[in-house]
Protein backbone atom coordinates (compact mmCIF):
# COMPACT_ATOMS: atom_id res chain seq x y z
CA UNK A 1 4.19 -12.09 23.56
CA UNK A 2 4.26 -11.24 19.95
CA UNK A 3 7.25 -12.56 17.71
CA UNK A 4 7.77 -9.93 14.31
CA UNK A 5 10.26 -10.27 11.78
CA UNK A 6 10.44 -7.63 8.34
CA UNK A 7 10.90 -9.63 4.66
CA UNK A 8 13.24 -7.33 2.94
CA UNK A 9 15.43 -6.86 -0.29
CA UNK A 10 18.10 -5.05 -1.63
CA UNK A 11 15.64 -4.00 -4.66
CA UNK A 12 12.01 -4.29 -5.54
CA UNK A 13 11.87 -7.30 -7.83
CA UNK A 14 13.36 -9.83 -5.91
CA UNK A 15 10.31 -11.52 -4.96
CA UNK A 16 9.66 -10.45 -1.13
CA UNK A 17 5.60 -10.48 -1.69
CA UNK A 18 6.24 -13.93 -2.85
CA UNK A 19 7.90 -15.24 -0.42
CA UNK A 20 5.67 -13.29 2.69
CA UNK A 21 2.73 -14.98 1.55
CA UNK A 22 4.28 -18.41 0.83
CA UNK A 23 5.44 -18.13 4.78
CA UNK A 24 1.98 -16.19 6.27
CA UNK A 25 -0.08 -19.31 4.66
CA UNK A 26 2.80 -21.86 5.85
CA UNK A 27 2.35 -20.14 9.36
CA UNK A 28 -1.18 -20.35 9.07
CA UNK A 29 -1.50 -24.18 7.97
CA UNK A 30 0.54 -24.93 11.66
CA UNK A 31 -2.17 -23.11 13.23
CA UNK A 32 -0.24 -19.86 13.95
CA UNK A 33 -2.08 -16.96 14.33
CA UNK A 34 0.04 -14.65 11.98
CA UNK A 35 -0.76 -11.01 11.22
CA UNK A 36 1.28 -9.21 8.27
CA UNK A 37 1.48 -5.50 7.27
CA UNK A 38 3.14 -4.03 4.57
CA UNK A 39 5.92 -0.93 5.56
CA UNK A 40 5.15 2.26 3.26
CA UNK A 41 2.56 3.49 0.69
CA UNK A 42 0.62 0.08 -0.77
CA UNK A 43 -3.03 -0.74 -1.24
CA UNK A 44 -2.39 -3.77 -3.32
CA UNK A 45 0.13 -6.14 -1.32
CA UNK A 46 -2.21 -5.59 2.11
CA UNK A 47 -5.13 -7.30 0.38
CA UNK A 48 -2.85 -10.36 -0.16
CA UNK A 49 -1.72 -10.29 3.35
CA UNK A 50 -5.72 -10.53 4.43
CA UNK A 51 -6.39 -13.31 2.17
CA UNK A 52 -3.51 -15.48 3.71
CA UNK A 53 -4.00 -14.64 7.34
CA UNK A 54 -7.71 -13.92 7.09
CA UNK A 55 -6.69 -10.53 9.50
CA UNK A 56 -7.06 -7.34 7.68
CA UNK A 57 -3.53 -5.46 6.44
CA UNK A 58 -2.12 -2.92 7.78
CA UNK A 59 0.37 -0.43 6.35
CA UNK A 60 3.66 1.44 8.75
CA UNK A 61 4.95 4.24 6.98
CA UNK A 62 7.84 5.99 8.89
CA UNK A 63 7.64 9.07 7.23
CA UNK A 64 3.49 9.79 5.93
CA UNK A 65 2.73 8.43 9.57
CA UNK A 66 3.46 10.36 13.29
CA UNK A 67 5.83 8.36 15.52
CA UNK A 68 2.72 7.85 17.91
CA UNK A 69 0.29 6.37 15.24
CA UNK A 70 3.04 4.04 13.92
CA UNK A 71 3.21 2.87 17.34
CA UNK A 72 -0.38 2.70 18.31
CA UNK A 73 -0.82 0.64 14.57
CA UNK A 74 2.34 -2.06 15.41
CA UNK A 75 1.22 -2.23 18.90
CA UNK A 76 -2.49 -3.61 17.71
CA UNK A 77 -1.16 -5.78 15.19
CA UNK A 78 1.39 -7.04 17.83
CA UNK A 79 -1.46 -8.44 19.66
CA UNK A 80 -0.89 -11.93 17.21
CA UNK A 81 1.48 -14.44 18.02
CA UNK A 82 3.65 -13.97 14.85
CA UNK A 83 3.80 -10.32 13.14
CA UNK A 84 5.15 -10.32 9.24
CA UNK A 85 6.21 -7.04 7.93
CA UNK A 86 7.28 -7.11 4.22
CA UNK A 87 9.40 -3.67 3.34
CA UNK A 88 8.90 -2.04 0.29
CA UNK A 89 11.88 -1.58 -2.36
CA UNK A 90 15.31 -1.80 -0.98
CA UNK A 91 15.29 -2.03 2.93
CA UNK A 92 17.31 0.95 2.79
CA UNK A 93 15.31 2.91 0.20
CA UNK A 94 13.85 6.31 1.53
CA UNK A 95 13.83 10.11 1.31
CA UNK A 96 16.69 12.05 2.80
CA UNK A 97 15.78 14.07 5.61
CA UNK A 98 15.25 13.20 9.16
CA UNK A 99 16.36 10.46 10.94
CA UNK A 100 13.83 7.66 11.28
CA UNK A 101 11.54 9.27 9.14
CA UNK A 102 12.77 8.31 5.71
CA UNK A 103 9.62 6.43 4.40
CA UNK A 104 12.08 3.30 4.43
CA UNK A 105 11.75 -0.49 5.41
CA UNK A 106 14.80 0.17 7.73
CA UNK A 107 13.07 2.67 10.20
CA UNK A 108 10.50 0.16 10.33
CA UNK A 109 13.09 -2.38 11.11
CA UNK A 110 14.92 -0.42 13.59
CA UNK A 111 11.56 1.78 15.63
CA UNK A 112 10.16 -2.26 16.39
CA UNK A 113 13.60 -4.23 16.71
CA UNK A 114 12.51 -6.61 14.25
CA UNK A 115 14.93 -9.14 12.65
CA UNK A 116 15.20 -8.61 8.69
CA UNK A 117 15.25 -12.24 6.87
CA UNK A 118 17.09 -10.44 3.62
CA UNK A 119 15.43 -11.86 -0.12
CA UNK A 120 18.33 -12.35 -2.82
CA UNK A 121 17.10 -12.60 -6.10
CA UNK A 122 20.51 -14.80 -6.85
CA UNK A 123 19.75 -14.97 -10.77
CA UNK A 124 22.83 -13.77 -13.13
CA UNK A 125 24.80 -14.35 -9.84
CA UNK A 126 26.81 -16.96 -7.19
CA UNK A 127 29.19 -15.82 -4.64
CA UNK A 128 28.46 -12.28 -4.69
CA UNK A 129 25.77 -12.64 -2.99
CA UNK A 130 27.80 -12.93 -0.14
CA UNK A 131 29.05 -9.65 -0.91
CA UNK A 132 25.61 -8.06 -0.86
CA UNK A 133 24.45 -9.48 2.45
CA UNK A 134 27.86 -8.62 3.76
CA UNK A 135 27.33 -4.76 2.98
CA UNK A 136 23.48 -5.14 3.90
CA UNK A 137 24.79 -6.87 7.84
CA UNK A 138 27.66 -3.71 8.07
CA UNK A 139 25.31 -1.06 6.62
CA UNK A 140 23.60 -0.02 9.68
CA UNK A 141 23.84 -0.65 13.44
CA UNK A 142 20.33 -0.53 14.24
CA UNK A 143 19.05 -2.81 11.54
CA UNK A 144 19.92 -6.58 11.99
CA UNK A 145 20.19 -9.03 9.20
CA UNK A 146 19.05 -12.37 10.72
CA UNK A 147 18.97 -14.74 7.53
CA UNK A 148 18.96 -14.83 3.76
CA UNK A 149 16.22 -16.43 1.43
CA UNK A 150 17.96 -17.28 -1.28
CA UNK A 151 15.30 -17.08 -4.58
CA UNK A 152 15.08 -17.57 -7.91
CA UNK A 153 18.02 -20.53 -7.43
CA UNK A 154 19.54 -21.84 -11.03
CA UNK A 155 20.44 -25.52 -10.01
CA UNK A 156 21.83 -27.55 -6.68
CA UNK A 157 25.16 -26.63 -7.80
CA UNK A 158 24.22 -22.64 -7.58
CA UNK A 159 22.78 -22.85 -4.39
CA UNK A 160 25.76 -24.83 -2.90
CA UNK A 161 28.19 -21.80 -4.19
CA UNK A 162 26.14 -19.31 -2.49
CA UNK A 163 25.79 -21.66 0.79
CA UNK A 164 29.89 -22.04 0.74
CA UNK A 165 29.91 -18.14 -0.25
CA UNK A 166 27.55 -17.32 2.58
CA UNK A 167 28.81 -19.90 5.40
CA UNK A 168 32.23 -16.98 6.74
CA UNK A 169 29.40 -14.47 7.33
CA UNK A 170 27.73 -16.69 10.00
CA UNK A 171 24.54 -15.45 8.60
CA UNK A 172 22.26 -18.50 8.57
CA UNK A 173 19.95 -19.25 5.26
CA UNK A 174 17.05 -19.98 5.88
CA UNK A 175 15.45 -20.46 2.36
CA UNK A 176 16.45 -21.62 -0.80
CA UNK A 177 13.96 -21.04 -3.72
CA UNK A 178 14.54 -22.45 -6.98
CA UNK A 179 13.48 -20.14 -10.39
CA UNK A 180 9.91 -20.73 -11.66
CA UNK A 181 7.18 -18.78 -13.41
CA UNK A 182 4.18 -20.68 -11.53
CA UNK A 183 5.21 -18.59 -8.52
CA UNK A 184 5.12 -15.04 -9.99
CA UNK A 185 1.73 -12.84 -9.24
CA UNK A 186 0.53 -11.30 -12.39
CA UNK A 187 1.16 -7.51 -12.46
CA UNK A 188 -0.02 -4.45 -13.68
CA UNK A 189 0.38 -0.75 -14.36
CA UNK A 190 -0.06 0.00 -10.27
CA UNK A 191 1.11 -3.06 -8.99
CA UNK A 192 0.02 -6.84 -8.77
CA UNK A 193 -3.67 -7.50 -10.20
CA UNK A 194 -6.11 -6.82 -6.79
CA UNK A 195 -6.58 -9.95 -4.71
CA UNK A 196 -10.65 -9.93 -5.18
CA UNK A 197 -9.64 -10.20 -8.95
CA UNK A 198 -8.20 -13.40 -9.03
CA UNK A 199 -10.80 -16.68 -8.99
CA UNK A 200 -8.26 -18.87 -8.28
CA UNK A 201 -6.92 -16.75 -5.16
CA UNK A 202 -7.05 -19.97 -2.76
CA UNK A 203 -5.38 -22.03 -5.11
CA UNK A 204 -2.12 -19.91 -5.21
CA UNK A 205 -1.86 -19.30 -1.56
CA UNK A 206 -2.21 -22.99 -1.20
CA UNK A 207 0.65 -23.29 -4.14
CA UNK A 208 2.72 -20.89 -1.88
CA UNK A 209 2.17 -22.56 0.94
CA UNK A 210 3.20 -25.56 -0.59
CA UNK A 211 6.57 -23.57 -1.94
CA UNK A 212 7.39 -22.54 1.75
CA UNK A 213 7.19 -25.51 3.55
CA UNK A 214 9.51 -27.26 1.06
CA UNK A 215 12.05 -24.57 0.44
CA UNK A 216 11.90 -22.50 4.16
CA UNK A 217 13.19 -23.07 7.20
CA UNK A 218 9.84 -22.81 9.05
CA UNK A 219 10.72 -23.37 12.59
CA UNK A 220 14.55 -21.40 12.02
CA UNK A 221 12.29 -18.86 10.37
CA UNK A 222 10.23 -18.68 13.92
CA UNK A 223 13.25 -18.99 16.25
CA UNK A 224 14.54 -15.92 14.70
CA UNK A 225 11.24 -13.52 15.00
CA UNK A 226 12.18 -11.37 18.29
CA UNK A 227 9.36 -10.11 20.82
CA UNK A 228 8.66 -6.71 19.17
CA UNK A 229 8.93 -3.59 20.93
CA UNK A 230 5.89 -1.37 19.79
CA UNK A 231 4.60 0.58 22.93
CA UNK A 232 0.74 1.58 22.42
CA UNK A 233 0.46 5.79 23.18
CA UNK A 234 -2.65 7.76 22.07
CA UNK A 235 -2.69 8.55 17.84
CA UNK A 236 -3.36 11.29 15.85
CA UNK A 237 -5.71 9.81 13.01
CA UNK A 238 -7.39 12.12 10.05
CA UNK A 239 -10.94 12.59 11.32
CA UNK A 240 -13.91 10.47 9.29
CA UNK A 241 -15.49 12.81 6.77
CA UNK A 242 -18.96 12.34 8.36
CA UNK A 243 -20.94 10.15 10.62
CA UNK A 244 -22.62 8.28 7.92
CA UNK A 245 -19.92 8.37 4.79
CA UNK A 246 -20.97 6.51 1.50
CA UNK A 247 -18.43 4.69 0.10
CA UNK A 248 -17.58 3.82 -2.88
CA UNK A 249 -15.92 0.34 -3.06
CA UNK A 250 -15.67 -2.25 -6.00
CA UNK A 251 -12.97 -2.96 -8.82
CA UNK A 252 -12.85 0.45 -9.96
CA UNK A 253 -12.87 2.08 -6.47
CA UNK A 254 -11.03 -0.28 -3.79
CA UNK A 255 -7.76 2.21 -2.55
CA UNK A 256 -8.06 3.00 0.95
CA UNK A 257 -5.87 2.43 3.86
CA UNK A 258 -7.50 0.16 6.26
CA UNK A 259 -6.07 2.26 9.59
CA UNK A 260 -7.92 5.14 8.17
CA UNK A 261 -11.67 2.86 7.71
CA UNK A 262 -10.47 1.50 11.24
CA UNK A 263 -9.82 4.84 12.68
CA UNK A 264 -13.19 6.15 11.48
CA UNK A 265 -15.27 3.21 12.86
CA UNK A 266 -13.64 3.85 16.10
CA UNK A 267 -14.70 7.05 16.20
CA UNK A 268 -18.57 6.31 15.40
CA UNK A 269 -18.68 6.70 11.75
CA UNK A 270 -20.33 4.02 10.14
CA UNK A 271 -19.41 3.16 6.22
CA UNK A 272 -22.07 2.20 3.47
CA UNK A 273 -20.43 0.51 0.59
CA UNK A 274 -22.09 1.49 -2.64
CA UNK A 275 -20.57 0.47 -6.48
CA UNK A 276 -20.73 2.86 -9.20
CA UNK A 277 -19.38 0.07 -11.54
CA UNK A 278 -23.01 -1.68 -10.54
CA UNK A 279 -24.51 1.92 -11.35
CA UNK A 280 -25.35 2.66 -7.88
CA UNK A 281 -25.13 5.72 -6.51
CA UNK A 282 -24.82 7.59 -2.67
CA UNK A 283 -27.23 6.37 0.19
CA UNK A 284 -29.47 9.30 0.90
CA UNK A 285 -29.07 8.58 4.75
CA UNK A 286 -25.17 9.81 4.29
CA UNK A 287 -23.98 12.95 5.52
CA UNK A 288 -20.33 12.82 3.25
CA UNK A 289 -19.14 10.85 0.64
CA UNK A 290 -16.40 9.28 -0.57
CA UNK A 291 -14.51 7.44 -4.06
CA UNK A 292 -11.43 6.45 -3.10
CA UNK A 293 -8.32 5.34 -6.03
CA UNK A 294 -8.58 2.20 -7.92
CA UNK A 295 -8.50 1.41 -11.42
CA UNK A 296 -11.68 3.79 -13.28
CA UNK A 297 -9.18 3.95 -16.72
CA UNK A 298 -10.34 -0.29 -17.11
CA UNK A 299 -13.45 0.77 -16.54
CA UNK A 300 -14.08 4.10 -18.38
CA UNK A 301 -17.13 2.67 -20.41
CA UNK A 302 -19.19 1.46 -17.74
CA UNK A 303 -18.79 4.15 -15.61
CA UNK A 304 -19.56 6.83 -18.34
CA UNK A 305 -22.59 4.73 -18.91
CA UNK A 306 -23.76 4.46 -15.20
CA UNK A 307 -26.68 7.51 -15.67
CA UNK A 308 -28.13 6.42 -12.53
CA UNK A 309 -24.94 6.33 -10.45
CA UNK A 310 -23.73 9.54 -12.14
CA UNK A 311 -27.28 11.06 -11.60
CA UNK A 312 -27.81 10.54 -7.74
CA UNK A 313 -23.83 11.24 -7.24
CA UNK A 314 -25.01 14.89 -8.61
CA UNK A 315 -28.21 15.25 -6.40
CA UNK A 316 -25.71 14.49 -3.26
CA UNK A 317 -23.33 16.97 -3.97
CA UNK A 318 -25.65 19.61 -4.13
CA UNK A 319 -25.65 19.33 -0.11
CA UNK A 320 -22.95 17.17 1.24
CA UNK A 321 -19.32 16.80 0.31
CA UNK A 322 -18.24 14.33 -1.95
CA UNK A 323 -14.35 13.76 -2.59
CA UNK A 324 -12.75 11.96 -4.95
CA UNK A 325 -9.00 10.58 -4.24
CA UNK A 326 -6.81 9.30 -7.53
CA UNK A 327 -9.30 7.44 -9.58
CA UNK A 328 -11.86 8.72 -7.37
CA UNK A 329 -10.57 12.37 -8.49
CA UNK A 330 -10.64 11.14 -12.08
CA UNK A 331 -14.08 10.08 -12.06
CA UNK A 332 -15.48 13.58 -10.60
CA UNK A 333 -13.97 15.09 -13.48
CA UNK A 334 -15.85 15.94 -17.12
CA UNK A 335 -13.99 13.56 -19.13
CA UNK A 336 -11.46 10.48 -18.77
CA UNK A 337 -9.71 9.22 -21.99
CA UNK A 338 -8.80 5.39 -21.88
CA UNK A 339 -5.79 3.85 -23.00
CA UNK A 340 -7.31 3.50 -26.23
CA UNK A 341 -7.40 7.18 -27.04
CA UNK A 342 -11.58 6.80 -26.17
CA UNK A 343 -13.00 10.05 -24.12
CA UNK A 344 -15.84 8.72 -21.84
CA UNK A 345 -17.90 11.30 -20.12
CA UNK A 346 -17.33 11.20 -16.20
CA UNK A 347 -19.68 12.62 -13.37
CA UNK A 348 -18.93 16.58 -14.11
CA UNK A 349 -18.90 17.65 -10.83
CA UNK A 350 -15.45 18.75 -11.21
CA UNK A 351 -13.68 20.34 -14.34
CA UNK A 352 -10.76 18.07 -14.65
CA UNK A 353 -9.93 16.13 -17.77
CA UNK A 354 -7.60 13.17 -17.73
CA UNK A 355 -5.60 10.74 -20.01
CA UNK A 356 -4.70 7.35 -19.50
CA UNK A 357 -3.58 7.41 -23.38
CA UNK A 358 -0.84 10.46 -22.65
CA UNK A 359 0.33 8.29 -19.62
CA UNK A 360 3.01 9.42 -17.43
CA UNK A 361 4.22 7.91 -14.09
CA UNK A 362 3.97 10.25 -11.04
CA UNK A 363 5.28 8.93 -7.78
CA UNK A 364 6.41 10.34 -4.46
CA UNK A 365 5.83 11.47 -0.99
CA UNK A 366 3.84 14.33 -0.31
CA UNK A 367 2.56 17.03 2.03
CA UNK A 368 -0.61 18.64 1.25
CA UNK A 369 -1.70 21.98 2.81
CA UNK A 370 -5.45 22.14 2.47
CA UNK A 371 -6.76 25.80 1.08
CA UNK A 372 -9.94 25.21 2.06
CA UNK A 373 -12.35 23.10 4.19
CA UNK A 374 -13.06 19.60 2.41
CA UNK A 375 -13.34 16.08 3.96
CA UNK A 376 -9.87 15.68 4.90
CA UNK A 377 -9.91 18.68 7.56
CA UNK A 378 -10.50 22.47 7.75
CA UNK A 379 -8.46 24.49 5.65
CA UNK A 380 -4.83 25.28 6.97
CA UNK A 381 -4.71 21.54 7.71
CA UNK A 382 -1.34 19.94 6.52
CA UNK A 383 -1.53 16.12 5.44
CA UNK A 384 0.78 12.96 4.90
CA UNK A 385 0.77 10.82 2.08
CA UNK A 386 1.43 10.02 -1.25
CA UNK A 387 0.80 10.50 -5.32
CA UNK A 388 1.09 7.27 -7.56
CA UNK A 389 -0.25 7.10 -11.17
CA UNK A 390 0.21 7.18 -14.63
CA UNK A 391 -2.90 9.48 -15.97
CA UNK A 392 -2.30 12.93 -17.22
CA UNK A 393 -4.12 15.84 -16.92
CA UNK A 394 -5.02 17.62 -20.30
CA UNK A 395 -7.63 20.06 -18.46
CA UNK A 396 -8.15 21.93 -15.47
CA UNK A 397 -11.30 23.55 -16.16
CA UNK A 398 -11.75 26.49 -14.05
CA UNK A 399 -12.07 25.18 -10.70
CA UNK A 400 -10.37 26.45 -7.76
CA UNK A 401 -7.28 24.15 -6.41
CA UNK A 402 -7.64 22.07 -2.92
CA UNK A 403 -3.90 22.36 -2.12
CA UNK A 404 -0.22 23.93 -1.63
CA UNK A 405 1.69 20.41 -2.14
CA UNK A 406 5.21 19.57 -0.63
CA UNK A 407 7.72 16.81 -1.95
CA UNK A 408 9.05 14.49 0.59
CA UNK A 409 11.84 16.86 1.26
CA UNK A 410 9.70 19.88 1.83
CA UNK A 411 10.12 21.61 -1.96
CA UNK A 412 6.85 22.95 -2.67
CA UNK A 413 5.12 21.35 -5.78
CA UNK A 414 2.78 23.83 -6.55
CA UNK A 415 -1.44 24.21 -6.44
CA UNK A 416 -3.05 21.00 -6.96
CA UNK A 417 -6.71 19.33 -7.20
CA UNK A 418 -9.66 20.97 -7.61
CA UNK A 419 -13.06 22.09 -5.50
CA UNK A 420 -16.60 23.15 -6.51
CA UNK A 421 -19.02 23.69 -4.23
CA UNK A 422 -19.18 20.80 -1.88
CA UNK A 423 -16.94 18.36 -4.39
CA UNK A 424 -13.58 18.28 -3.66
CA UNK A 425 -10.59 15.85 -5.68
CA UNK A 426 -7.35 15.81 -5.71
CA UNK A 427 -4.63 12.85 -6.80
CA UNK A 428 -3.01 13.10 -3.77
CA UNK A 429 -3.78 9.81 -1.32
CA UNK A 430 -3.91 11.00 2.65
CA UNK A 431 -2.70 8.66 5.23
CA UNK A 432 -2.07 10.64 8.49
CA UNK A 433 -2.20 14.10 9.49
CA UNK A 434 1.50 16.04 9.34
């Protein structure tokens, strides 16, 4: 039997991956074997969740992902004795539209009957946090608040005002964090800085671990987690791009979902990691190829520099199909200008021209209905996922667009990405099919 709880918040901000990790690596120092995964669109927070429970990460997304595979996904990571899911945003954050489908922690909540331990960033406040868990326990039937974590904590005298505030509700605390800066993950423009970035990664999981077990209820913490209800039923999954798919994969390249790598394993395809940042290009044995998102705007020089990697990318294309997702996209294009106001010369497979100088933050949900074959499916295809990134586009060229894109809510967007020949790009990231 598998125990699951969801770490929410009424906000992002309020320090939820904090305190998941602090408690996965707590769980894992008593010898728990504790899985975590990470509700809705987010490559970076998974990674942490492998490092502290040494089990890959796994995203649920109630509204990029069919009811069956989000089942079929909690069901095999139900197969640990403890299951951490940490929402994204608010708990109640999503897209209007149907119910149970709104992209939001909540659904999550709610589908697997998992108890929500609720993350109060308490700073600027005292006794009105009371009032927010109050609204958060009435808010919705199906969702139940077991406990409030209490962070970012002023003084002893703060966190007895909240404790006296909290105590009518009969909602238990069950952690009481007090404010400091040797806690907080260094960020950047997409999120926190990668895990495989960070030297010192053991060090501050250990440091977290260290916070939990003095400022969590550990074993309140476990006799809250409920059995999970996640009943395993066959999944639709997008099928792998090829039998043998070269993959691109290092600090420039690193944004894939793991269910889809998973998926395509399980269905025979076998992946051969190459690094373009190493100026290495596509194994000739591969029948597809593939760049995933990441960061190429940090990395601009190297890559424009990588003649070899750039080279051999070219010779593959000329008979296999090579897509580009995000950053992937961005580095199929002619040119990418850094942050800097630099233009570096990308592969030129595609026409596309971006700016990470001219930045501008696109984010949201989307459906993408393919207009031609590529590596996510045969044209007429319609695909879940998401856009998220700050680069501008400042040329097409004159390739022909890969998609009709959708919002979240159905509106259609417009034409998007591009495809020549066998190379196909677009910013969009696919997670399931529609």
């Amino acid at each position: 039997m598998t125990r699951a709880l969801m770490i929410a918040a009424p906000r992002s901000g309020s320090g939820k991956t904090t305190v998941t990790l602090g408690l996965l690596c707590a769980l894992r120092r008593r010898g728990i074997d504790v899985r975590a995964a990470k509700s809705g669109p987010d490559y970076i927070d998974p990674a942490f969740h492998a490092a502290a429970t040494g089990q890959a990460g796994l995203n649920l997304d109630s509204w990029a992902m069919p009811p069956d595979l989000l089942g079929a996904l909690a069901a095999q990571a139900a197969q640990s004795e403890v299951l951490v899911v940490e929402g994204a945003m608010g708990l109640f954050d999503g897209v209007p539209g149907t119910a149970g489908r709104s992209g939001a922690g909540a659904d999550v909540a709610a589908r697997l009957n998992l108890p929500v331990l609720l993350v109060l960033d308490v700073s600027g406040q005292s006794q009105s946090a009371a009032a927010i868990a109050r609204g958060f326990m009435a808010h919705d039937p199906q969702v139940r608040i077991a406990g409030v974590i209490l962070n970012r904590l002023g003084s002893a005298r703060h966190e007895r005002l909240i404790r006296e505030a909290m105590a009518p509700l009969g909602l238990p605390v069950v952690g009481a964090i007090p404010r400091s800066e040797a806690l907080v993950l260094p960020e950047r423009h997409l999120g926190l800085v990668q895990a495989d970035e960070h030297g010192d990664l053991p060090a501050r999981l250990a440091a977290l671990a260290d916070m939990a077990e003095r400022h969590l209820d550990l074993d309140t913490i476990l006799a809250l987690a409920s059995e999970t209800t996640a009943p395993s039923a066959p999944a639709r999954h997008l099928p792998p791009p090829g039998q043998r798919i070269a993959l691109a994969r290092d600090a420039a390249f690193s944004f894939l979902y793991g269910h889809l790598l998973a998926a395509w394993r399980e269905a025979g395809a076998e992946m051969v990691p190459f690094s373009p940042l190493a100026d290495e290009g596509p194994d000739e044995s591969c029948d597809a190829c593939w760049l995933p998102g990441g960061y190429p705007e940090l990395h601009a020089g190297t890559l424009a520099a990588a003649g070899r990697f750039k080279t051999q990318l070219a010779h593959f294309a000329q008979t296999r199909p090579v897509h580009g997702e995000c950053g992937g996209y961005m580095a199929l294009g002619a040119a990418l200008v850094d942050a800097a106001g630099t233009a570096h010369a990308m592969a030129g497979l595609l026409g596309i021209e971006t700016s990470f100088a001219r930045r501008k933050m696109t984010l949201g949900y989307r459906e993408a209905h393919l207009l031609a074959p590529c590596p996510l499916g045969p044209a007429g295809t319609r695909v879940r996922g998401h856009e998220f990134h700050y680069a501008t586009i400042t040329a097409r060229g004159d390739d022909a667009p890969l998609a009709d894109l959708s919002d979240a809510q159905g509106t259609l967007i417009g034409a998007e990405g591009s495809r020549r020949g066998h190379v196909t790009g677009t910013f969009f990231h696919a997670i399931a099919p529609a």
